[in-house]
PDB file of N, CA and C in Angstrom:
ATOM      1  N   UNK A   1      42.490  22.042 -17.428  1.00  0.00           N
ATOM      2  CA  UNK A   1      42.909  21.350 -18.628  1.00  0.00           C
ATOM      3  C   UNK A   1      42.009  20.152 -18.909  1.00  0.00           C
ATOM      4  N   UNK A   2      41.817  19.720 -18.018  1.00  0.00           N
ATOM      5  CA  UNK A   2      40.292  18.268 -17.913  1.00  0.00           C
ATOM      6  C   UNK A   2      39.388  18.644 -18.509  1.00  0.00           C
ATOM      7  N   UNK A   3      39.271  19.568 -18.264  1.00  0.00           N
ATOM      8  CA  UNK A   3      37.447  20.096 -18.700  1.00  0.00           C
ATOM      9  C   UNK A   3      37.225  20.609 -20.158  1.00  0.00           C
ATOM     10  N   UNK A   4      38.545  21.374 -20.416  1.00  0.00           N
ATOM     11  CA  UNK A   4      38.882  21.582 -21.836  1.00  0.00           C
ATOM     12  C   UNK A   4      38.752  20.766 -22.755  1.00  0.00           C
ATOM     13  N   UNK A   5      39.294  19.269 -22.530  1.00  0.00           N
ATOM     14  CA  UNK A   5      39.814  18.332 -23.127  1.00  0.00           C
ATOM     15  C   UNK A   5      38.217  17.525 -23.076  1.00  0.00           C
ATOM     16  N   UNK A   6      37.617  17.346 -22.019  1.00  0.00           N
ATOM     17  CA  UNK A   6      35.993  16.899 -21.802  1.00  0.00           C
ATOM     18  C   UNK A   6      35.416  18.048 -22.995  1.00  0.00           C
ATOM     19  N   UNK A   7      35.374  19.106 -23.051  1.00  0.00           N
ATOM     20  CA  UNK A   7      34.560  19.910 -23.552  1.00  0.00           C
ATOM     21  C   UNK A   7      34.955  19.510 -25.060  1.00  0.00           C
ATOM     22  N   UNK A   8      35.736  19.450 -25.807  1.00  0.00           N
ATOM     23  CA  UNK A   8      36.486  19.838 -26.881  1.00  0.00           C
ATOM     24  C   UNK A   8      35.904  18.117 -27.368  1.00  0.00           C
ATOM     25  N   UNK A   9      36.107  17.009 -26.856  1.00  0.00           N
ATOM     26  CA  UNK A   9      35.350  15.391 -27.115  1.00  0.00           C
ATOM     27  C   UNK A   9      34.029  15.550 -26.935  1.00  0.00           C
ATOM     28  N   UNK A  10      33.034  16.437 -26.054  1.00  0.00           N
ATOM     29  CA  UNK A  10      32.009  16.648 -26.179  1.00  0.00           C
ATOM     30  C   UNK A  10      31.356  16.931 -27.200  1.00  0.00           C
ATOM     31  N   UNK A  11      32.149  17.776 -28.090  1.00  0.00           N
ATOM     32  CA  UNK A  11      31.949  19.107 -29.074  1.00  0.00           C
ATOM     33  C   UNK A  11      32.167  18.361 -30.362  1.00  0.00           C
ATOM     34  N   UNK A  12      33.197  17.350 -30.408  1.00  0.00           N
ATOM     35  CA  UNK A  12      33.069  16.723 -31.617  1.00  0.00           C
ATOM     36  C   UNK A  12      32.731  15.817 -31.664  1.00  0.00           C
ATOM     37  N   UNK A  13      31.761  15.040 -30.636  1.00  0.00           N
ATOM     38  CA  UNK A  13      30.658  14.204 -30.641  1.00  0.00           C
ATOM     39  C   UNK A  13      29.285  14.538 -31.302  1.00  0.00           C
ATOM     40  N   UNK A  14      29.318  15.887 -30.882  1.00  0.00           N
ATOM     41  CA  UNK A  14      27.837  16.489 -31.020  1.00  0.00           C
ATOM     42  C   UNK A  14      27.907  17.005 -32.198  1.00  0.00           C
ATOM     43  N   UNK A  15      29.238  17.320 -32.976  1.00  0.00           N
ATOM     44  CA  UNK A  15      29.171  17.460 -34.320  1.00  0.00           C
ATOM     45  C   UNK A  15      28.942  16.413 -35.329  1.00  0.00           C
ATOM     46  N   UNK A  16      29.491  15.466 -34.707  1.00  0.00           N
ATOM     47  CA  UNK A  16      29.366  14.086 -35.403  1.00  0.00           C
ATOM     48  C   UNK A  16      27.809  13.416 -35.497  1.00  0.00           C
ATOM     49  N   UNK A  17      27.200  13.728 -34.768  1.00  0.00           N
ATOM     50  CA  UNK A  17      26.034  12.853 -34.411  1.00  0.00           C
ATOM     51  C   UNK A  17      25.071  13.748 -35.377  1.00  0.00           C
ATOM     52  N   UNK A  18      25.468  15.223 -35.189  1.00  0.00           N
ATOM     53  CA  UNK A  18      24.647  16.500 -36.251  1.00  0.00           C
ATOM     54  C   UNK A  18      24.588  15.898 -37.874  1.00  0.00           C
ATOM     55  N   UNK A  19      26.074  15.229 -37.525  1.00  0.00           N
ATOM     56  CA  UNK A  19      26.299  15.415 -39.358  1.00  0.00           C
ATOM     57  C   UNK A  19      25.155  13.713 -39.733  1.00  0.00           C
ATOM     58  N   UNK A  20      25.360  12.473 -38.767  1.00  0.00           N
ATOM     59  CA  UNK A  20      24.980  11.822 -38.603  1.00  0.00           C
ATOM     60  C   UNK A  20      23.404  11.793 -38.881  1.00  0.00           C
ATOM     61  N   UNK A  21      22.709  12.509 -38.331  1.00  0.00           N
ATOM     62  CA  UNK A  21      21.775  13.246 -38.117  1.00  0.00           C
ATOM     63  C   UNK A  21      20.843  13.819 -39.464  1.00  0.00           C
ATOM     64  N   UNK A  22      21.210  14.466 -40.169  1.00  0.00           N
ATOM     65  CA  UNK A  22      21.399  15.236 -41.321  1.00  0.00           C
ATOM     66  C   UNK A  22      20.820  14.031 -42.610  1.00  0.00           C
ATOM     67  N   UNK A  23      22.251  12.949 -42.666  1.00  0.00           N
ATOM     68  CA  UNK A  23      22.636  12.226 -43.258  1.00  0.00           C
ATOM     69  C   UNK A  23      21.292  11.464 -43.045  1.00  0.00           C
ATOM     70  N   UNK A  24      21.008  10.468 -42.450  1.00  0.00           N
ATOM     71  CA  UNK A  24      19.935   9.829 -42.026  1.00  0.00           C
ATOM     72  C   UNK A  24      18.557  10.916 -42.367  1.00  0.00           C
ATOM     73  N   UNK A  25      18.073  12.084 -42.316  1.00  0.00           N
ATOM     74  CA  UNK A  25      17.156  12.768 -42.541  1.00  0.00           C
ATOM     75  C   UNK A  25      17.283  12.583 -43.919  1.00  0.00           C
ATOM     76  N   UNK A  26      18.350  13.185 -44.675  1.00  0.00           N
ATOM     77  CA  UNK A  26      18.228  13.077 -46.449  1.00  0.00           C
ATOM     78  C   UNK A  26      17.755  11.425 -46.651  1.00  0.00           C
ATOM     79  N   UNK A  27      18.024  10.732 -46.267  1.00  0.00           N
ATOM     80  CA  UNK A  27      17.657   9.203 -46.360  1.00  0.00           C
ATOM     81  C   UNK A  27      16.253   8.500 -46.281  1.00  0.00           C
ATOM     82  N   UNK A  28      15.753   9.341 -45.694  1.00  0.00           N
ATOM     83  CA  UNK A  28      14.743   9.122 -44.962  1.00  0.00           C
ATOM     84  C   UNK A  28      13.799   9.977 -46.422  1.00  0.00           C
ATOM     85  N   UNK A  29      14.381  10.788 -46.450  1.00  0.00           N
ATOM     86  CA  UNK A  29      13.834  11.719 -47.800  1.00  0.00           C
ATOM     87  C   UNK A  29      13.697  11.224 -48.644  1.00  0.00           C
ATOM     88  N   UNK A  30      14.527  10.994 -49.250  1.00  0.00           N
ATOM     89  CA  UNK A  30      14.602   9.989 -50.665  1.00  0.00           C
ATOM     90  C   UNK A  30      13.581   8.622 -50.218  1.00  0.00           C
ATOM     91  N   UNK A  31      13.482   7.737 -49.167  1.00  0.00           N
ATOM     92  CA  UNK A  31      12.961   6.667 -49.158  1.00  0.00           C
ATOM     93  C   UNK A  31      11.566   7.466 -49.526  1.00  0.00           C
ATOM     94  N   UNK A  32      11.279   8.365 -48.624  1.00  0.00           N
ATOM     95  CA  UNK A  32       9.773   8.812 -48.941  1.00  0.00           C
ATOM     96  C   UNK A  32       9.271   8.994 -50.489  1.00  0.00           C
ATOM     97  N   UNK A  33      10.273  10.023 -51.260  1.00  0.00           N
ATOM     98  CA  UNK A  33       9.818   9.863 -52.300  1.00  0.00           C
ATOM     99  C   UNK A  33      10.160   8.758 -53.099  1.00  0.00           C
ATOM    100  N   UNK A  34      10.693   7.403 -52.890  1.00  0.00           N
ATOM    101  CA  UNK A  34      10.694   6.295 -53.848  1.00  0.00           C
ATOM    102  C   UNK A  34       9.751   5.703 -53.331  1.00  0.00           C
ATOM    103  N   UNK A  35       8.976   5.430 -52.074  1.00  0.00           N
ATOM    104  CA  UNK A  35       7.964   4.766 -51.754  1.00  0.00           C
ATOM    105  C   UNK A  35       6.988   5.206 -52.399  1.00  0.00           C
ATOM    106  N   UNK A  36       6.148   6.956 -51.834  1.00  0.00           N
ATOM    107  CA  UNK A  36       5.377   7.712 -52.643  1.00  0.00           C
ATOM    108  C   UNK A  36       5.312   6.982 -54.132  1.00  0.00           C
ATOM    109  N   UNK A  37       6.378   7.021 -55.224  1.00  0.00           N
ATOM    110  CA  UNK A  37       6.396   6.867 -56.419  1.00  0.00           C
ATOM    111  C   UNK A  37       6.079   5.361 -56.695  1.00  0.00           C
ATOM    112  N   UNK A  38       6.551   4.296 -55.843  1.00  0.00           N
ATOM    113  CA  UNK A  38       6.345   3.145 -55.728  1.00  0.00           C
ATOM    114  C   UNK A  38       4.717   3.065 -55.633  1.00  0.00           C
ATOM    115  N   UNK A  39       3.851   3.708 -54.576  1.00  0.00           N
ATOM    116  CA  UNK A  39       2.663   4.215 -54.578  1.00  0.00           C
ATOM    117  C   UNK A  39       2.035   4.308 -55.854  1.00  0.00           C
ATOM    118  N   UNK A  40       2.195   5.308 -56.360  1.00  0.00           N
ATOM    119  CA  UNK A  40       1.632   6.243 -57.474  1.00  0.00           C
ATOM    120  C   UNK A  40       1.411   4.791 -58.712  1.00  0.00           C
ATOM    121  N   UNK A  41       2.531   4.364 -58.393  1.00  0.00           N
ATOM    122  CA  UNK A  41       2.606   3.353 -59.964  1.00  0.00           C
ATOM    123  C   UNK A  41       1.841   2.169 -59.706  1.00  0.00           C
ATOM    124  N   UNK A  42       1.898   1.581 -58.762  1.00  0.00           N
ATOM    125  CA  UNK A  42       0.824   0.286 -58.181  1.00  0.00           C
ATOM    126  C   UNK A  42      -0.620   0.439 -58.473  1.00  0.00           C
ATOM    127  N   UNK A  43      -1.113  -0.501 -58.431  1.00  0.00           N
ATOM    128  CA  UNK A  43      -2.396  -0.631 -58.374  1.00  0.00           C
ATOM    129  C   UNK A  43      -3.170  -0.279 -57.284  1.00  0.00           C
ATOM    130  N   UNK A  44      -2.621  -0.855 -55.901  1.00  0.00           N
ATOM    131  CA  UNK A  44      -3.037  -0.139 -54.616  1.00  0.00           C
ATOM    132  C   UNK A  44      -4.203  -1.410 -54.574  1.00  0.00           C
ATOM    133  N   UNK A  45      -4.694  -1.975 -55.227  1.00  0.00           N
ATOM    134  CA  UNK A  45      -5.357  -3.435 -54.868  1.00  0.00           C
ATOM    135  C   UNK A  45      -5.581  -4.759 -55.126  1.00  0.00           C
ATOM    136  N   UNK A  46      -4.601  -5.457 -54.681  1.00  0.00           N
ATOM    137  CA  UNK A  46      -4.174  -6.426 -54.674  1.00  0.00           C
ATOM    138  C   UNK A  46      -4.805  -7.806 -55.872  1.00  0.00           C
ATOM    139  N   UNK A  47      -6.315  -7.428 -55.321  1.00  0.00           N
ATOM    140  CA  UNK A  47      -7.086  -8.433 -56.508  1.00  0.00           C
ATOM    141  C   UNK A  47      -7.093  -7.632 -57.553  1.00  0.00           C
ATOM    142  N   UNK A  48      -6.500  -6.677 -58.305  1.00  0.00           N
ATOM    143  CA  UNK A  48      -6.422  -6.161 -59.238  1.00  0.00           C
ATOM    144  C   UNK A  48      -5.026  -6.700 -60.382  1.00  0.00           C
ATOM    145  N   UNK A  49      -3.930  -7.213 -59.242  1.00  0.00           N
ATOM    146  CA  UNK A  49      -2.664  -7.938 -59.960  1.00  0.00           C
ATOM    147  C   UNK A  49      -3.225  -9.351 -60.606  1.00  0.00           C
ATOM    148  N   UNK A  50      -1.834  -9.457 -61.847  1.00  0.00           N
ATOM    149  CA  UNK A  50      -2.170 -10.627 -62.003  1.00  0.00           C
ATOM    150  C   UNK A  50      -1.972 -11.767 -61.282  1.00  0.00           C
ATOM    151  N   UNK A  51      -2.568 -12.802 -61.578  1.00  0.00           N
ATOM    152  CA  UNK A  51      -2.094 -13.808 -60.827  1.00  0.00           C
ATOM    153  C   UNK A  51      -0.374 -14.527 -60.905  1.00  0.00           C
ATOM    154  N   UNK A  52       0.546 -14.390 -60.210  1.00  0.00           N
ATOM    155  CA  UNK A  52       1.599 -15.112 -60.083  1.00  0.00           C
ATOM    156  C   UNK A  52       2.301 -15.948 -61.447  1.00  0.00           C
ATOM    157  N   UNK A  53       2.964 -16.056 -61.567  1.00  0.00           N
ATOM    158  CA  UNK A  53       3.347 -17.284 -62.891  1.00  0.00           C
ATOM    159  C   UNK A  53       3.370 -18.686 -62.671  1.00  0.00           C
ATOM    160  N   UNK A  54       3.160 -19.171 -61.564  1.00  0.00           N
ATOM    161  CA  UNK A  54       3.066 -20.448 -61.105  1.00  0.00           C
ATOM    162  C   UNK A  54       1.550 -21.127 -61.165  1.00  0.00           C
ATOM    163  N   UNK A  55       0.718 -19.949 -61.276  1.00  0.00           N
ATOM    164  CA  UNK A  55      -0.640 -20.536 -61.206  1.00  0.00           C
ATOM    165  C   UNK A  55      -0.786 -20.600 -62.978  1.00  0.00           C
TER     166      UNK A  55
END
């Protein structure tokens, strides 16, 4: 009955951490393509921005 009860908390750990898992990958997804796009739209060199509004 121990081992059942070990096995069965094992089992919905490892489901949890899957879904966990998953979740964090789609995340990771999306950051890529808003960075990428963040990319794309920049200038990519720095002395190319304008200067600040303070100057």
């Amino acid at each position: 009955m121990h081992l059942d009860a070990a096995l069965d908390e094992m089992t919905r750990t490892l489901l949890s951490q899957e879904v966990q898992l998953r979740q964090q990958a789609d995340t990771i997804r999306r950051l890529e393509t808003l960075v990428k796009g963040l990319a794309e739209t920049g200038t990519g060199d720095p002395g190319k921005e304008p200067p600040p509004p303070h100057y």
